[in-house]
Protein backbone atom coordinates (compact mmCIF):
# COMPACT_ATOMS: atom_id res chain seq x y z
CA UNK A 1 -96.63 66.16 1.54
CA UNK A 2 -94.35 66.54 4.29
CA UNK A 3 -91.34 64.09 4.65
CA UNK A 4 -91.17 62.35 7.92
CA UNK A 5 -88.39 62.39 9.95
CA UNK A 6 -86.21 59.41 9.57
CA UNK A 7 -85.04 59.73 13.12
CA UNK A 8 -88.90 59.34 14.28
CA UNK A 9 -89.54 55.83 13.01
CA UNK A 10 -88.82 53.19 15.34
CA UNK A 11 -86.24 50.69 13.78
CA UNK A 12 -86.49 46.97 13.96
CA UNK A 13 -84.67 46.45 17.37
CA UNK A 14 -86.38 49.58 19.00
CA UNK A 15 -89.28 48.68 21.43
CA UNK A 16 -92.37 50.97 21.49
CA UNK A 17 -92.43 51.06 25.28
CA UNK A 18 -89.24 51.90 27.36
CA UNK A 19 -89.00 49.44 30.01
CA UNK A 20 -89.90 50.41 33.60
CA UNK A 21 -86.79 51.55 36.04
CA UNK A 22 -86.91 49.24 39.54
CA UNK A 23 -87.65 51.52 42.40
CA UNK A 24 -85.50 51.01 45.32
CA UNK A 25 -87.12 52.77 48.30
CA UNK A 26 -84.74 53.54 51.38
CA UNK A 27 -85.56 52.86 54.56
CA UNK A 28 -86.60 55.70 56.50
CA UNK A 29 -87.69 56.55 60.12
CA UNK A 30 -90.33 59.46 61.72
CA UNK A 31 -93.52 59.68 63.06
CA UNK A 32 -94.93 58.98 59.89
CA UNK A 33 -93.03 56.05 59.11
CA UNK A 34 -94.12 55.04 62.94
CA UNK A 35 -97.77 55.70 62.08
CA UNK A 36 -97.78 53.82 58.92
CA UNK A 37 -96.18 50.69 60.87
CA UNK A 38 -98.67 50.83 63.61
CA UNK A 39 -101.69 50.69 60.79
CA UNK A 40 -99.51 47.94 58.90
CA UNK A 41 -99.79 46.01 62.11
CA UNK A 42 -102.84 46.79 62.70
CA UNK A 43 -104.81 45.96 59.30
CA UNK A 44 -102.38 43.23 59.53
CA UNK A 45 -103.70 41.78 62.83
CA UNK A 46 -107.36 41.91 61.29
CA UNK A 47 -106.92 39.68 58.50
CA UNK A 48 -104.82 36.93 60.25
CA UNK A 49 -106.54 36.86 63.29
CA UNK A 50 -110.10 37.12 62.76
CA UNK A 51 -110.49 33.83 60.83
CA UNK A 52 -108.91 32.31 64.22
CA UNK A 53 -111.58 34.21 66.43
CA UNK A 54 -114.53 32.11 68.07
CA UNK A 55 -117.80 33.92 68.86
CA UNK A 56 -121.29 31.94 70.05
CA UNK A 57 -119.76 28.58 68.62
CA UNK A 58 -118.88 29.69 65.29
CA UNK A 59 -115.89 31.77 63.70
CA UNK A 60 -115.85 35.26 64.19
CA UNK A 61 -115.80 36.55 60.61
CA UNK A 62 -116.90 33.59 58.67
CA UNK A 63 -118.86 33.90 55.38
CA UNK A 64 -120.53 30.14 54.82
CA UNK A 65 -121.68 30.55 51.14
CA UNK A 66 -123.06 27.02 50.81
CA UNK A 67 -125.45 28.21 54.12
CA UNK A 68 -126.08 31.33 52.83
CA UNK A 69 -124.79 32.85 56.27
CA UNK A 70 -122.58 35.67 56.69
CA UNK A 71 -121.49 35.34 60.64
CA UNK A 72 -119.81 38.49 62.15
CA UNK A 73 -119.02 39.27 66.01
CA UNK A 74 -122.33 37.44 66.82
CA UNK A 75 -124.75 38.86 64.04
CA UNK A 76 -126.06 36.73 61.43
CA UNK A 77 -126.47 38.21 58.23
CA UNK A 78 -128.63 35.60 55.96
CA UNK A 79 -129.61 36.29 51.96
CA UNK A 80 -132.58 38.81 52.74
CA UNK A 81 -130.06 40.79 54.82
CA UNK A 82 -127.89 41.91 51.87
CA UNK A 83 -129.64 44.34 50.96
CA UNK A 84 -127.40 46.09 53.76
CA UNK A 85 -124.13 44.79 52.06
CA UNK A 86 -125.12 47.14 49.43
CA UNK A 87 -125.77 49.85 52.16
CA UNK A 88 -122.58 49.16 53.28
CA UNK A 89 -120.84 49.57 49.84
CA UNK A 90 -122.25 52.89 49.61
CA UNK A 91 -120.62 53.54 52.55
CA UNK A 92 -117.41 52.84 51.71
CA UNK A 93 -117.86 55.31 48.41
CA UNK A 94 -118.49 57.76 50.17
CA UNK A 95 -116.29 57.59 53.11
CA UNK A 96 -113.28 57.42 50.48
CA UNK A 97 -115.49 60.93 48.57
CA UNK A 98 -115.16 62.30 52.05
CA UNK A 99 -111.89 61.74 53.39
CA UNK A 100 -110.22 62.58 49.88
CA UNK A 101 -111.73 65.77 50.11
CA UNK A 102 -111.20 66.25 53.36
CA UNK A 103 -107.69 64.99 53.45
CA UNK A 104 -106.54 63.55 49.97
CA UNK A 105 -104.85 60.24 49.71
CA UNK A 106 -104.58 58.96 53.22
CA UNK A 107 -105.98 55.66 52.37
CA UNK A 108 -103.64 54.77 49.39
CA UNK A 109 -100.51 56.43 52.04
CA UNK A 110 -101.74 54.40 55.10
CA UNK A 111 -104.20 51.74 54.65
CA UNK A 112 -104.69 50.79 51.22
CA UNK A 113 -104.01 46.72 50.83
CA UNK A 114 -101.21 47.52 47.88
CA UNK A 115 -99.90 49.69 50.48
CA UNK A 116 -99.55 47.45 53.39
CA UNK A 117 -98.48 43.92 52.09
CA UNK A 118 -96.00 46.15 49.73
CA UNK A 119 -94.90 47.23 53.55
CA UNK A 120 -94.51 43.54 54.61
CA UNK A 121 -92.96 42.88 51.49
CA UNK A 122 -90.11 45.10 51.49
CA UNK A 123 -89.28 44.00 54.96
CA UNK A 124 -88.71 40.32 54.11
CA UNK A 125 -86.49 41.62 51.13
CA UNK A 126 -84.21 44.10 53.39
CA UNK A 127 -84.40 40.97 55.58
CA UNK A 128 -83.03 39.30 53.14
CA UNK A 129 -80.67 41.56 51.06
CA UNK A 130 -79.94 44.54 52.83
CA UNK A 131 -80.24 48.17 52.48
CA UNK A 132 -81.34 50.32 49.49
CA UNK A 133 -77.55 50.65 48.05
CA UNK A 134 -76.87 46.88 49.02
CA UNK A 135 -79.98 45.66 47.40
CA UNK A 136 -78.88 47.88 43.95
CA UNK A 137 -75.09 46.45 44.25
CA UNK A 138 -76.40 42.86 44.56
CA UNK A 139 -79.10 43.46 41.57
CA UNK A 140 -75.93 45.03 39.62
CA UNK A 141 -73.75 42.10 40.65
CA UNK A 142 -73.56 39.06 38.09
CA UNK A 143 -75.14 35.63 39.82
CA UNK A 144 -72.59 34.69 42.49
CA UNK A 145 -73.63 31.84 45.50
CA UNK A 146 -74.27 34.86 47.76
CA UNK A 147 -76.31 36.57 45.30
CA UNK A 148 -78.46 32.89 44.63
CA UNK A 149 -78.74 32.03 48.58
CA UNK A 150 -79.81 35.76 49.06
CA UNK A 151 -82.42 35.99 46.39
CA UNK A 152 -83.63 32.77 46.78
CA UNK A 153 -83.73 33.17 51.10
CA UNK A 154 -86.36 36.53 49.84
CA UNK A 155 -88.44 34.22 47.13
CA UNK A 156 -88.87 31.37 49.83
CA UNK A 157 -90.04 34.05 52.62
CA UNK A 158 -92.43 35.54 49.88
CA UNK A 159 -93.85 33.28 48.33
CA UNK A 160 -94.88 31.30 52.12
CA UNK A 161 -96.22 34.64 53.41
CA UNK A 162 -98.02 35.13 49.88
CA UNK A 163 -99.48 30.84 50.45
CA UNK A 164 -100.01 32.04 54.19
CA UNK A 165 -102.17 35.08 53.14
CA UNK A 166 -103.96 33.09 50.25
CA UNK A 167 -104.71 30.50 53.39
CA UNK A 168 -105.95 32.54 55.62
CA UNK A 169 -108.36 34.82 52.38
CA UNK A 170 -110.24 31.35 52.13
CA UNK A 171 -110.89 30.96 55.56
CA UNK A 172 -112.45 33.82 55.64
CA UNK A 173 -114.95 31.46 53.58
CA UNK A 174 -114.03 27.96 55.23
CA UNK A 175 -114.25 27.45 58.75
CA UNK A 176 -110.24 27.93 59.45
CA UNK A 177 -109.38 24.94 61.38
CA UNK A 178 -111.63 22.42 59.04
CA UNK A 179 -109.27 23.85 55.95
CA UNK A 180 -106.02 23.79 58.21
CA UNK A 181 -106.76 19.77 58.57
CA UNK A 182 -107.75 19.61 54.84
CA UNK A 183 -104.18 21.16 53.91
CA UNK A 184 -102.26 18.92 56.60
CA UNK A 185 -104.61 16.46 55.08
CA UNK A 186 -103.46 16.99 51.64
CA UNK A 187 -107.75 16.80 50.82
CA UNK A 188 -108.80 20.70 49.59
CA UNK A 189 -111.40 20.86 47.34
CA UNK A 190 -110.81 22.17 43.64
CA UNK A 191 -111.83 25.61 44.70
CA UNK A 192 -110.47 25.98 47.66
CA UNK A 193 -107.10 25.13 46.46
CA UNK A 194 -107.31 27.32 43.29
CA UNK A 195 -108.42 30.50 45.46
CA UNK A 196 -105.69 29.57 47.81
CA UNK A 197 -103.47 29.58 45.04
CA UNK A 198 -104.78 32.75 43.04
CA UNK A 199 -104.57 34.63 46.08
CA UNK A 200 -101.67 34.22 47.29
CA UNK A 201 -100.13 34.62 43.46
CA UNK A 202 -102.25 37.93 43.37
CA UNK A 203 -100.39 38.91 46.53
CA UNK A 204 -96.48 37.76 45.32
CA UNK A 205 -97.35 39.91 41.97
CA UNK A 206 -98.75 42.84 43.15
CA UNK A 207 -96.49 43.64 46.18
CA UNK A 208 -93.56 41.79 45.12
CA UNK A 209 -93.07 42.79 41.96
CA UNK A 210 -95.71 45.39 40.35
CA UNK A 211 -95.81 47.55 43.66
CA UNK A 212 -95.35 51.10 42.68
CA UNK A 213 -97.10 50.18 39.31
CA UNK A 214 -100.72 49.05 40.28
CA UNK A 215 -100.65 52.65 41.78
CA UNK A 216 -99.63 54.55 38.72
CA UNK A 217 -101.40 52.17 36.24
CA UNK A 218 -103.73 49.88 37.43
CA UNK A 219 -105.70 51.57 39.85
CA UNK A 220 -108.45 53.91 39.00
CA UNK A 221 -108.41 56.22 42.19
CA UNK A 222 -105.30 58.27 41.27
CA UNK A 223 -107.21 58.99 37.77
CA UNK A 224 -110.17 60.72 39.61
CA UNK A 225 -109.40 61.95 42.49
CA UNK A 226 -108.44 65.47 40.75
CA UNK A 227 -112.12 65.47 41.01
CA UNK A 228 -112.29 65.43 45.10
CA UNK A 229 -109.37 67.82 45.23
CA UNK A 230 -109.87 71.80 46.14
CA UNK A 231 -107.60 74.39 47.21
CA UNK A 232 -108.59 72.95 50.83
CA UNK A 233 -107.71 69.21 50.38
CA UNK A 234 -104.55 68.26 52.52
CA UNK A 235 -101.75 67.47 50.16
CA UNK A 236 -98.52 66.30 50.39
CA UNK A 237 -96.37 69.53 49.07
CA UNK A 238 -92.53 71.12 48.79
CA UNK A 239 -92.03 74.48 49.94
CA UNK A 240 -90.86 75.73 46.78
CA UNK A 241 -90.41 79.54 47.71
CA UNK A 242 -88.66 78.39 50.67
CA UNK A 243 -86.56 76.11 48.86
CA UNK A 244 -85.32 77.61 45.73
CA UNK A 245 -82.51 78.13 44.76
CA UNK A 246 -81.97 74.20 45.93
CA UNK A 247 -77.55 73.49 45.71
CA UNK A 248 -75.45 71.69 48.11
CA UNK A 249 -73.79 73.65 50.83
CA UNK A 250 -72.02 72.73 54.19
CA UNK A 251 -73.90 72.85 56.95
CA UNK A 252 -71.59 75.62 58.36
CA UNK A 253 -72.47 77.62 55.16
CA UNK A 254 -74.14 80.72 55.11
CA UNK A 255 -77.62 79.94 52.37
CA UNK A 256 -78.24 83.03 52.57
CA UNK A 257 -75.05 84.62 51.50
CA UNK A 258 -74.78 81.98 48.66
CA UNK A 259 -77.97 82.64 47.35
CA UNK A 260 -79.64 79.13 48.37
CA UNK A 261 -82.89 77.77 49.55
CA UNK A 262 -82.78 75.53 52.21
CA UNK A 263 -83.22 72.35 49.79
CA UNK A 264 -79.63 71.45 49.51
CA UNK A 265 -80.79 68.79 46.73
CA UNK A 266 -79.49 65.63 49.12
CA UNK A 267 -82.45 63.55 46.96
CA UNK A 268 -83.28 61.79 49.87
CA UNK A 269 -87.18 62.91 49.46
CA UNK A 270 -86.78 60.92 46.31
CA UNK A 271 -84.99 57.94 47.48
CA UNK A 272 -87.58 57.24 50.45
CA UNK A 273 -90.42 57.43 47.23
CA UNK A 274 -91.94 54.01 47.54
CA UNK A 275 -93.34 55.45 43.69
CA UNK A 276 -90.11 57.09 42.35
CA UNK A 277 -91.27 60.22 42.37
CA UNK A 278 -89.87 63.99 43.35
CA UNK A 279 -92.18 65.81 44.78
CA UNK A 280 -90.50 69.03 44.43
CA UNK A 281 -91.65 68.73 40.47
CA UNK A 282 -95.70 69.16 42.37
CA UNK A 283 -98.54 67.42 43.40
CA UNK A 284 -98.41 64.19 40.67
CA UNK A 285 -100.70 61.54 40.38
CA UNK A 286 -98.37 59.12 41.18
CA UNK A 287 -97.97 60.60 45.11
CA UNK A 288 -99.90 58.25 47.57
CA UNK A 289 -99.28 60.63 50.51
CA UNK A 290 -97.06 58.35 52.41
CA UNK A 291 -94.96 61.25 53.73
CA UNK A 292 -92.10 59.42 53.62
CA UNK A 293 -90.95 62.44 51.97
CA UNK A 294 -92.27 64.38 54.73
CA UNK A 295 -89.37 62.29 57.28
CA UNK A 296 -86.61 62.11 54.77
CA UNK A 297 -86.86 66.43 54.90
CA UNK A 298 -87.27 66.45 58.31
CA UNK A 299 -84.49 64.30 58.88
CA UNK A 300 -82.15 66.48 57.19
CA UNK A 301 -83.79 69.94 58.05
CA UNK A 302 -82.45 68.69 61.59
CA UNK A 303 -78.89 68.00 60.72
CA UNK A 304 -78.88 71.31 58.77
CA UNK A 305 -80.24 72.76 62.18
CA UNK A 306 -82.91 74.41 59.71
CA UNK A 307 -87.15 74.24 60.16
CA UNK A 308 -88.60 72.08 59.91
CA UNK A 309 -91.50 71.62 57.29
CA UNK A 310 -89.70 72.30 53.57
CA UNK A 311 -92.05 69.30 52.38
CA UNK A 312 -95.14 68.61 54.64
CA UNK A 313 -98.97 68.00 54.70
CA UNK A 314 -100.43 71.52 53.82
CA UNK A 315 -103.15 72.92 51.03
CA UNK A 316 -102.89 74.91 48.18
CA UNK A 317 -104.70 77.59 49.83
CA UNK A 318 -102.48 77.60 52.91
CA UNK A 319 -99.06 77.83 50.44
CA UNK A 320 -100.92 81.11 49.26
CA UNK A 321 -101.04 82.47 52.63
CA UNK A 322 -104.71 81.61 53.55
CA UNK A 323 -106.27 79.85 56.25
CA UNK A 324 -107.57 76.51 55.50
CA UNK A 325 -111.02 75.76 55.43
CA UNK A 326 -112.15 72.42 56.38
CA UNK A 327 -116.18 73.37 56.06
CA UNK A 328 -116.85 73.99 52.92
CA UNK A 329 -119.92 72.87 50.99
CA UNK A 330 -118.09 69.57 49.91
CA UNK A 331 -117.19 68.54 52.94
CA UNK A 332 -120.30 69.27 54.70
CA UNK A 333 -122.52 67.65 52.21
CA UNK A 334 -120.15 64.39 52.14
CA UNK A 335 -120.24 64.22 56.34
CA UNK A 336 -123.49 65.05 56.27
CA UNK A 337 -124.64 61.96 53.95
CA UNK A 338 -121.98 59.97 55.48
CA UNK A 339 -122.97 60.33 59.08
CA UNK A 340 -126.67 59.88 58.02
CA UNK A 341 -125.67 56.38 56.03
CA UNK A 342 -123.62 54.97 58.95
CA UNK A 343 -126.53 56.11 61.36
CA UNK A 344 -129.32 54.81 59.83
CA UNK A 345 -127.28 51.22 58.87
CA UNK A 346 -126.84 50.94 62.46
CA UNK A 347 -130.25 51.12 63.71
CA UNK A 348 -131.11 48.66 61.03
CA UNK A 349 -128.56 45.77 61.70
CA UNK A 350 -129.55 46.12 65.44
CA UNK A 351 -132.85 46.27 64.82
CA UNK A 352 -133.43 43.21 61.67
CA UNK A 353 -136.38 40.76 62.47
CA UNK A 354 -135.37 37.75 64.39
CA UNK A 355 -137.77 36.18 62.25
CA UNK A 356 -138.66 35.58 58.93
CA UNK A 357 -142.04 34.24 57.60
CA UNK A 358 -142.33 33.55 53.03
CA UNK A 359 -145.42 31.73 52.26
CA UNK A 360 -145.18 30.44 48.57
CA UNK A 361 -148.25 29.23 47.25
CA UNK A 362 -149.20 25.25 45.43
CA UNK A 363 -148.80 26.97 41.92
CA UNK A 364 -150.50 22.93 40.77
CA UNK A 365 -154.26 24.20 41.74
CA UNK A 366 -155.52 27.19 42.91
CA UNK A 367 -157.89 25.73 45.12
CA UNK A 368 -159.60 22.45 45.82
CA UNK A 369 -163.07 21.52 47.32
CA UNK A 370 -163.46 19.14 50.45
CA UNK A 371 -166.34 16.66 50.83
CA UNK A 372 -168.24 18.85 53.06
CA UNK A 373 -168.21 22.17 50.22
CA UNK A 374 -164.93 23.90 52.11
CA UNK A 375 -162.29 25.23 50.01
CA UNK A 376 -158.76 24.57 50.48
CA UNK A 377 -155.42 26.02 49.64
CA UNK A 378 -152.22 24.37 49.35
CA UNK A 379 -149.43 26.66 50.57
CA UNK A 380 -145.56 26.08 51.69
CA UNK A 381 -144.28 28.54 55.11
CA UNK A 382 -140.74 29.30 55.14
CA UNK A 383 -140.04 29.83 58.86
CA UNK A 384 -136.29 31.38 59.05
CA UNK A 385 -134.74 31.08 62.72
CA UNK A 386 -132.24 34.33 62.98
CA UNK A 387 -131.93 33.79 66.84
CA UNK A 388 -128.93 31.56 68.78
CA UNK A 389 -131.80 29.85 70.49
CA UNK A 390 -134.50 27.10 68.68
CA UNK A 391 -137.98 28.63 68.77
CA UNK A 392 -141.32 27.20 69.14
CA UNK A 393 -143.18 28.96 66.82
CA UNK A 394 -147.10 28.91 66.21
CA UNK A 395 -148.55 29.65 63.25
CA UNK A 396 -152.54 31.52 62.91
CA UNK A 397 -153.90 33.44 60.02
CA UNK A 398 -155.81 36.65 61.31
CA UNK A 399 -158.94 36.93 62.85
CA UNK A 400 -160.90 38.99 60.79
CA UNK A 401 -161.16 36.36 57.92
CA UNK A 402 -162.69 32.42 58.70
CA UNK A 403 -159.97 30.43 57.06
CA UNK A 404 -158.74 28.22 59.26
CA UNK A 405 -155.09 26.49 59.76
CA UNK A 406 -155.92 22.60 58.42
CA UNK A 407 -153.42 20.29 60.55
CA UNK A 408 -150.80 20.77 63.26
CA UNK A 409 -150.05 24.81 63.43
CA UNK A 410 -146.71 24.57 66.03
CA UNK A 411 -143.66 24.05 64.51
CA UNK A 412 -140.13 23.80 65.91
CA UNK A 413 -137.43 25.79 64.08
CA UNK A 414 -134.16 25.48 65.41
CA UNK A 415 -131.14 28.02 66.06
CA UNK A 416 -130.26 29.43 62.65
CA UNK A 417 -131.90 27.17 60.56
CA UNK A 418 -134.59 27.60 57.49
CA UNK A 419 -137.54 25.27 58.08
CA UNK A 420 -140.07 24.29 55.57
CA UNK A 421 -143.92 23.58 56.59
CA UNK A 422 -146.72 22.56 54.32
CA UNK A 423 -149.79 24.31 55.26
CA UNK A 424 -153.64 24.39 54.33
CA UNK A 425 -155.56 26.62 54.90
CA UNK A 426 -159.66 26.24 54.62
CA UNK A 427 -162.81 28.50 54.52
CA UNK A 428 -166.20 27.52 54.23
CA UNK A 429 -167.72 27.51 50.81
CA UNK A 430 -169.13 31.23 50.20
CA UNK A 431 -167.32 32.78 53.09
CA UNK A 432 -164.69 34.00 50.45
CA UNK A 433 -165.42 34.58 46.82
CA UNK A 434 -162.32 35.28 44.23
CA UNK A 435 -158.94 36.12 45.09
CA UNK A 436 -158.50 37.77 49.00
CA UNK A 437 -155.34 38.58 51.03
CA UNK A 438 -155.35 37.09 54.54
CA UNK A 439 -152.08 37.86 56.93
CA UNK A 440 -150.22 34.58 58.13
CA UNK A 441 -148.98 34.83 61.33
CA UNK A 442 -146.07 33.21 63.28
CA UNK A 443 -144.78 33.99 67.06
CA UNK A 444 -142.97 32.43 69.26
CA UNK A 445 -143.06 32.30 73.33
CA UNK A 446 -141.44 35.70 73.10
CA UNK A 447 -142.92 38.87 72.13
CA UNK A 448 -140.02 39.90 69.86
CA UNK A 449 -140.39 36.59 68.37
CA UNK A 450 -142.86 37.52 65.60
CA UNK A 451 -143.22 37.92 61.85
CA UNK A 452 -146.48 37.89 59.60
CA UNK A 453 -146.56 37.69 55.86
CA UNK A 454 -149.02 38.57 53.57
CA UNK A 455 -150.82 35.59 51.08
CA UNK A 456 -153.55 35.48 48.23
CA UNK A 457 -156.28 32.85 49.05
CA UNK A 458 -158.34 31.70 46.39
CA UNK A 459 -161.60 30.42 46.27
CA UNK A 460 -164.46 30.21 43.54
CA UNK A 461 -167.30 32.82 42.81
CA UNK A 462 -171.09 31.60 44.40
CA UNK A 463 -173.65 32.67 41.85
């Protein structure tokens, strides 16, 4: 057998895992760091202000579980409607299928929710403790009252912006200004506090401290998205034939003459890395396409008074010297689905029922005879309201059958509300023999006020 090497086997004080190096991103500007602000602010916007947002007397975006309602911009979504959450899901899948193929990780670069509150996150600490070398000095520095009123000025701003953002998650779920008197209040339910609390926790872990980590560990899209890449997928890449032989030079300096590329190895690509990375090593799975790279190079490429576009969005098929291609079968077959999806889940949120007839049966008796010979059945009509407006709704069964409505057949449902009617329904002994389907209808004084709903009406055989 073959010894093993002493030098291989961890020792007592040795750790299995080698701890994880802090990334310090510098701040950079460019028209990519401009266009990820504006979508920070943007996305941003969304979350905290919709919850605020009155439409038709109710909240905007409000999603009233113990209703059963979903309210957004003015449409009511109720339980039978979520069968088009699931449309909508399917959406989503393939809109991120598409757009990764079309142009690779825009939406962990841009809009991605690590991404942005890691954005707001690393404001409130430059805020707080200055730039990239002042924030590594005071991290190297041993715990002075500066270095306490500094880091504790950043925990107090994070951790209210992470109890702000775990506020405003549940109001997405609890009408905002009932839970903003509950807090002031001091009366939140168990559950509202604990998502409150969860959520905002979720948010001080993940873009306070894990950041760069949930994208290189935790989240599954880096692992497969090799699988939506091609040679035509826009990447984030370095110009390596361009910029080899990389070595410092002054900006008088001939690169040619020297023998130099015009990477003059200043690291700042790296520095800007909100992951750590260099991305003149290639395309890694830790890049999220944030082309902060991108403006570092550019940056310099100026000063230098060289092109611009050493690192930049490109393909692998354009760093060959081909054209790019953006039809191709992939990306025709993903639009094609896609645009088909988003179409037809249009038409069909614009065009739900305004009403909703269920007719659930006495399951006690399956029928019952009357003093005069008639049978009966026992049945319960769930009338659901989707309109703004109460509805007077009356209720028939179809003509080509002789069961009759026993009783009062007008009912009143009101705006957005589920009303429950016991009905009985009769036919005259021998007119129906067994078990028969007869249609229930229901309209209302308009014409697009109408549902129907098929029932099983039993009644004995007549030997």
């Amino acid at each position: 057998m073959k010894p093993i090497d002493a030098t291989l086997v961890p020792s007592a004080g040795d750790s299995l895992y080698a701890a994880e190096k802090k990334v310090y991103p510098r701040e950079i500007s460019g028209r990519f760091a401009r266009m990820r602000l504006l979508v920070v602010f943007v996305l941003l916007g969304i979350f905290y202000a919709f919850p605020w947002l009155s439409w038709d007397g109710h909240q905007a975006v409000l999603f009233d579980l113990p209703a059963r309602k979903f309210y957004i911009f003015g449409l009511t979504f109720w339980p039978q409607d979520f069968f088009w959450l699931t449309w909508l899901l399917i959406i989503a899948a393939l809109s991120l299928f598409f757009f990764t193929a079309l142009a690779g990780r825009l939406w962990c670069g841009y809009a991605c929710p690590q991404t942005v509150w890691t954005e707001v996150f690393l404001w409130l600490e430059r805020a707080c403790e200055g730039t990239r070398n002042q924030r590594m000095k005071l991290d190297a520095k041993p715990w002075t009252r500066e270095k306490l009123l500094r880091k504790g000025a950043k925990q107090s701003l994070w951790v209210l912006f992470s109890l702000w953002t775990g506020f405003t998650f549940v109001g997405f779920f609890t009408p905002v200004i009932e839970l903003g008197h509950e807090v002031v209040g001091v009366s939140l339910s168990g559950w509202e506090m604990f998502w409150i609390v969860f959520y905002g926790f979720a948010t001080y872990g993940n873009a306070g401290y894990l950041r760069e980590q949930v994208c290189k560990y935790m989240c599954p899209y880096a692992r497969f998205q090799s699988a939506m890449f091609d040679d035509d997928t826009l990447i984030i890449s370095y110009d390596a034939p361009r910029g080899e032989p990389r070595g410092a030079r002054k900006k008088s300096a001939d690169r040619r003459s020297l023998g130099l590329g015009d990477c003059i190895s200043c690291e700042a690509c790296v520095q800007v890395c909100p992951t750590g990375i260099d991305i003149r090593d290639g395309l890694q799975i830790e890049c999220i396409a944030c082309a902060a790279c991108i403006d570092a190079c550019d940056g310099v490429m100026d000063k230098m008074q060289y092109p611009r576009g050493l690192i930049r969005y490109t393909t692998e098929s354009m760093l060959g010297g081909k054209p790019r291609r953006v039809l191709r079968t992939r990306t025709v077959i993903y639009g094609g689905l896609l645009f088909l999806l988003v179409a037809t889940f249009g038409w069909g949120v614009l065009h739900r029922p305004a009403l909703i007839v269920e007719v659930l049966r006495d399951r006690n008796a399956l029928y019952r005879e009357a003093a005069d010979g008639a049978i009966e059945n026992s049945y319960t009509v769930k009338l659901v309201n989707k309109t703004p407006a109460s509805q007077q709704l009356h209720l028939s069964v179809a003509a080509a059958t002789q069961v009759l409505i026993v009783g009062q057949s007008d009912v009143m449902v009101r705006a957005g509300e589920v009303a429950s009617v016991p009905l009985t329904l009769r036919a005259p002994r021998g007119a129906l023999q067994g078990m028969s389907s007869i249609t229930l209808n229901a309209n209302g004084g308009d014409a697009t006020i109408a549902a129907k709903q098929t029932a099983q009406f039993f009644a004995p055989e007549v030997k």
